[in-house]
Protein backbone atom coordinates (compact mmCIF):
# COMPACT_ATOMS: atom_id res chain seq x y z
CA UNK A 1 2.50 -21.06 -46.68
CA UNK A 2 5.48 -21.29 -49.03
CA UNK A 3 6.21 -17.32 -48.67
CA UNK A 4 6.43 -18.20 -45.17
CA UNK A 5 8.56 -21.83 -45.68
CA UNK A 6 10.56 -20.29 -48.59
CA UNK A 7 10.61 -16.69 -47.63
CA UNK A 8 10.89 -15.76 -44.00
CA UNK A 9 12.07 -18.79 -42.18
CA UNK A 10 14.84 -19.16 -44.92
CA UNK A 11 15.47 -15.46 -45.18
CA UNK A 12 16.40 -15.17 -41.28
CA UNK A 13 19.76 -14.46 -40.16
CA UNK A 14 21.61 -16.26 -38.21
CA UNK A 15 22.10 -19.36 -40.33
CA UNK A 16 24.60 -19.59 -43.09
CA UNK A 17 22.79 -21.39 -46.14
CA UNK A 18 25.32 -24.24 -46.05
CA UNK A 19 24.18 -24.61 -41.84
CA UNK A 20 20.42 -24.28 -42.59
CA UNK A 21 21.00 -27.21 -45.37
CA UNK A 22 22.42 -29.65 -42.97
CA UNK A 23 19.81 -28.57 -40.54
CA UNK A 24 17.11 -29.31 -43.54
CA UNK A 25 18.56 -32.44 -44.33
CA UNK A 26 19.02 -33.45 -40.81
CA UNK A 27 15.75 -32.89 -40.14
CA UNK A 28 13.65 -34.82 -42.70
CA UNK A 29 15.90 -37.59 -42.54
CA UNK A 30 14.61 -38.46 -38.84
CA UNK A 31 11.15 -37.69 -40.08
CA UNK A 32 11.52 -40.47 -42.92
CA UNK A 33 10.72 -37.61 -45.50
CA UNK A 34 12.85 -39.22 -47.87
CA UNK A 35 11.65 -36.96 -50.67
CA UNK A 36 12.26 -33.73 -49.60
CA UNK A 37 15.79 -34.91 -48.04
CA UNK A 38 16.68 -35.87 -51.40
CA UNK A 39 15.80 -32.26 -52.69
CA UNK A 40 17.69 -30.32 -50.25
CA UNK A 41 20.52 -32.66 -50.34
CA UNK A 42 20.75 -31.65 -53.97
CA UNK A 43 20.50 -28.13 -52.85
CA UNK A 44 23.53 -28.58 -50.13
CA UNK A 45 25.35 -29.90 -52.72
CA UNK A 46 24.56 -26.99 -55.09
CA UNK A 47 26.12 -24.48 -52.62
CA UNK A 48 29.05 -26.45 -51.74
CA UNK A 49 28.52 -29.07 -48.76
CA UNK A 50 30.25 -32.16 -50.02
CA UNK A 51 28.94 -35.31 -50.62
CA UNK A 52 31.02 -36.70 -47.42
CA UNK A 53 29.53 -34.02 -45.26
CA UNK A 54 26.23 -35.77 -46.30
CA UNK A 55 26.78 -39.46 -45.19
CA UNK A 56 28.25 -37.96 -41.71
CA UNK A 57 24.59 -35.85 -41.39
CA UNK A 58 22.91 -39.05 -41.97
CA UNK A 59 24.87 -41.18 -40.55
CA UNK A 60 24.96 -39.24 -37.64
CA UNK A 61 20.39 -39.52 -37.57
CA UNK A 62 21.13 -43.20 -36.99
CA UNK A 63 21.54 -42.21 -33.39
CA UNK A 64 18.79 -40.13 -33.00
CA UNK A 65 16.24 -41.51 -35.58
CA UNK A 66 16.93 -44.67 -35.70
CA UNK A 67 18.76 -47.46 -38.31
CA UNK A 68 15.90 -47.57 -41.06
CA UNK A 69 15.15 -43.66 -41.67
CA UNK A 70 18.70 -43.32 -41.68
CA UNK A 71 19.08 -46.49 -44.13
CA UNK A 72 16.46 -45.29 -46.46
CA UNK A 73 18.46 -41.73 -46.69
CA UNK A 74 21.27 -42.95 -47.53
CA UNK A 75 19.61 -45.22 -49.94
CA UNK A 76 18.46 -41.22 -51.32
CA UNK A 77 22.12 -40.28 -50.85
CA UNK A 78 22.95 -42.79 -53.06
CA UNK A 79 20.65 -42.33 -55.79
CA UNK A 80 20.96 -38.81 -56.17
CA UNK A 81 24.66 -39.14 -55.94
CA UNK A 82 24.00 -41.64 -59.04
CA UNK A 83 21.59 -39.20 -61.13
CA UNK A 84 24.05 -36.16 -60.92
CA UNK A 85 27.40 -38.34 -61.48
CA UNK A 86 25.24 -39.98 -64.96
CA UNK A 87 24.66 -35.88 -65.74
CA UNK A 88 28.34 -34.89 -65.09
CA UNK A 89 27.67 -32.72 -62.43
CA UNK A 90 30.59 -31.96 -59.99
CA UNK A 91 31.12 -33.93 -56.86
């Protein structure tokens, strides 16, 4: 299962990485996966989507998932924005 997660579905073309992020974080942000948002936010931001680009992807779920999934990510947002700002980490 994770050679096909991690492997094919992320090796397609047709996606930039920065694109298939969004998508990712997007995505389990209406499914109230708060966890694995989390992780690929930190990913996004490890390949160069900025932090604001994150609160629009989110805030933008609030129309489509509703107010709380999208309250609880950016409660994530926040955190994670916390833990790599305490490590020094670039914004």
């Amino acid at each position: 299962m994770t050679d096909y997660a991690l492997g094919d579905v992320w090796a397609r073309p047709g996606l930039d990485p920065r694109t298939r992020q969004l998508a990712t974080v997007a995505a389990f942000t209406a499914l109230g996966n708060r966890a694995q948002m989390k992780i690929h936010a930190g990913y996004a931001l490890n390949i160069g989507v900025t932090r604001d680009d994150l609160k629009e992807v989110v805030y933008l779920t609030t129309v489509h998932a509703g107010f709380p999934r999208a309250i609880d990510a950016a409660q994530a947002l926040i955190e994670l924005f916390g833990k790599r700002d305490l490590a020094g980490e670039p914004q």
